[in-house]
Protein backbone atom coordinates (compact mmCIF):
# COMPACT_ATOMS: atom_id res chain seq x y z
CA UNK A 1 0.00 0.00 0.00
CA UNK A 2 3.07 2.25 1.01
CA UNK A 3 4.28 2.15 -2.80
CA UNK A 4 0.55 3.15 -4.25
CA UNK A 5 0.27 6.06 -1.79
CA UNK A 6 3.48 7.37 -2.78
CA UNK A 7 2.64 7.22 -6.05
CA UNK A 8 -0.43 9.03 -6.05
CA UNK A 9 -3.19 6.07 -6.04
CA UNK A 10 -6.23 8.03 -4.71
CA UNK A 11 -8.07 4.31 -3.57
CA UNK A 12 -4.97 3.36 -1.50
CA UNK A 13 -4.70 7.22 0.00
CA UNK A 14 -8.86 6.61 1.43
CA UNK A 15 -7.92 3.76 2.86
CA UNK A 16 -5.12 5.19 4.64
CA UNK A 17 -7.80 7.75 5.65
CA UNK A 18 -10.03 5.56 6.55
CA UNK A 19 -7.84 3.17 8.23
CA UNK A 20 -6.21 5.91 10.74
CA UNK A 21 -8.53 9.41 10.56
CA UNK A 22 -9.56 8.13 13.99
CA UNK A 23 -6.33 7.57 15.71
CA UNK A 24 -5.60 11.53 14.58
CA UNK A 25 -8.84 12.81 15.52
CA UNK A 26 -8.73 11.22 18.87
CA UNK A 27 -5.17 12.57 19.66
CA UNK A 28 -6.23 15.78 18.18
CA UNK A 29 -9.41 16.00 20.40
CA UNK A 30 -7.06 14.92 23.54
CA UNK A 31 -4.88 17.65 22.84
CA UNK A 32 -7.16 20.35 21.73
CA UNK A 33 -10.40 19.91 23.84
CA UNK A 34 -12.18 21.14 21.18
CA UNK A 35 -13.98 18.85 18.55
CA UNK A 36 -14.24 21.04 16.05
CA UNK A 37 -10.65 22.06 16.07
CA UNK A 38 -9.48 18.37 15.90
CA UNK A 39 -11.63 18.18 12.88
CA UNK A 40 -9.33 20.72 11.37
CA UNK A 41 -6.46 19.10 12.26
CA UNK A 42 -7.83 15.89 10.80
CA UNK A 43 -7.95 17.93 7.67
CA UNK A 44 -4.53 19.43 7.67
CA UNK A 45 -3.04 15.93 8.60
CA UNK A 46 -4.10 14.48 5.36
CA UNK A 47 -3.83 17.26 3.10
CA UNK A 48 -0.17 17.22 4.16
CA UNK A 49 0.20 14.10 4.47
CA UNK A 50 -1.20 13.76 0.83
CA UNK A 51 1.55 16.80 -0.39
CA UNK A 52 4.22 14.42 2.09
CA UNK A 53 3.18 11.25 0.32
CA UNK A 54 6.54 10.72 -1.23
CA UNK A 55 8.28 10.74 2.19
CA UNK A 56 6.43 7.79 3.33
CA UNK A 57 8.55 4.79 3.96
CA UNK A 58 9.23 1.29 3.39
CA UNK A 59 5.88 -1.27 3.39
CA UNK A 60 7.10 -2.86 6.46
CA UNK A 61 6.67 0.15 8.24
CA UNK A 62 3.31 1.13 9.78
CA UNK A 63 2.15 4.74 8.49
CA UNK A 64 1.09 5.69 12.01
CA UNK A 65 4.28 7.32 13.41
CA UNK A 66 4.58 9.22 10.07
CA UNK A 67 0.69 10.52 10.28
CA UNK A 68 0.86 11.55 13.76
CA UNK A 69 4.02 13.34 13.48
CA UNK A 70 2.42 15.47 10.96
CA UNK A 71 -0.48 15.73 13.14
CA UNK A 72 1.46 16.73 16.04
CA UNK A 73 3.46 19.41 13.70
CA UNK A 74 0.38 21.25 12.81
CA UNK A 75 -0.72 21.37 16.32
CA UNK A 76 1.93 23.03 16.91
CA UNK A 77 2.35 25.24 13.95
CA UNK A 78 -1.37 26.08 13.83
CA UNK A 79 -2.64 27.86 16.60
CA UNK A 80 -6.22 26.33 18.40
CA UNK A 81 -8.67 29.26 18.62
C-alpha cells in the first residue's frame, strides 16, 4: 500500500484515511479539547500528508508514526482558537 500512496493512487490514500482518521482525531481532540478544532487538524493531517506522500517509507513500516508526526506538527504550527 506504502508504494501506491506514494505514487499518487487516490483508492490506497482513502484507505489510509479511513484506516487511521480516527487515531488523529482522537489525539487531536485529547490535545485540543475542542472537537471542532481536531476536525481541522484531521484535515490538515491528510492534506499534508497527501503533499508528504513521497516521504512515506518502506511497506514494512506502519504509516502511524509518520501521520501523527504530521499531526502533532500542525498542532503546533497552527494555533487552536
Amino acid at each position: 500500500m506504502h508504494a501506491r500512496i506514494r505514487a499518487g493512487d487516490p483508492d490506497a490514500f482513502r484507505e489510509l484515511f479511513r484506516d487511521h482518521a480516527q487515531l488523529v482525531y482522537r489525539h487531536a481532540v485529547r490535545t485540543t479539547g475542542d472537537w471542532s478544532a481536531a476536525e481541522d487538524v484531521v484535515s490538515l493531517t491528510f492534506l499534508e500528508a497527501w503533499r508528504l506522500r513521497g516521504k512515506l517509507r518502506d511497506e514494512g513500516a506502519s504509516p502511524r508514526p509518520w501521520l501523527m508526526g504530521i499531526a502533532v506538527d500542525d498542532l503546533v504550527r497552527e494555533p487552536i482558537r
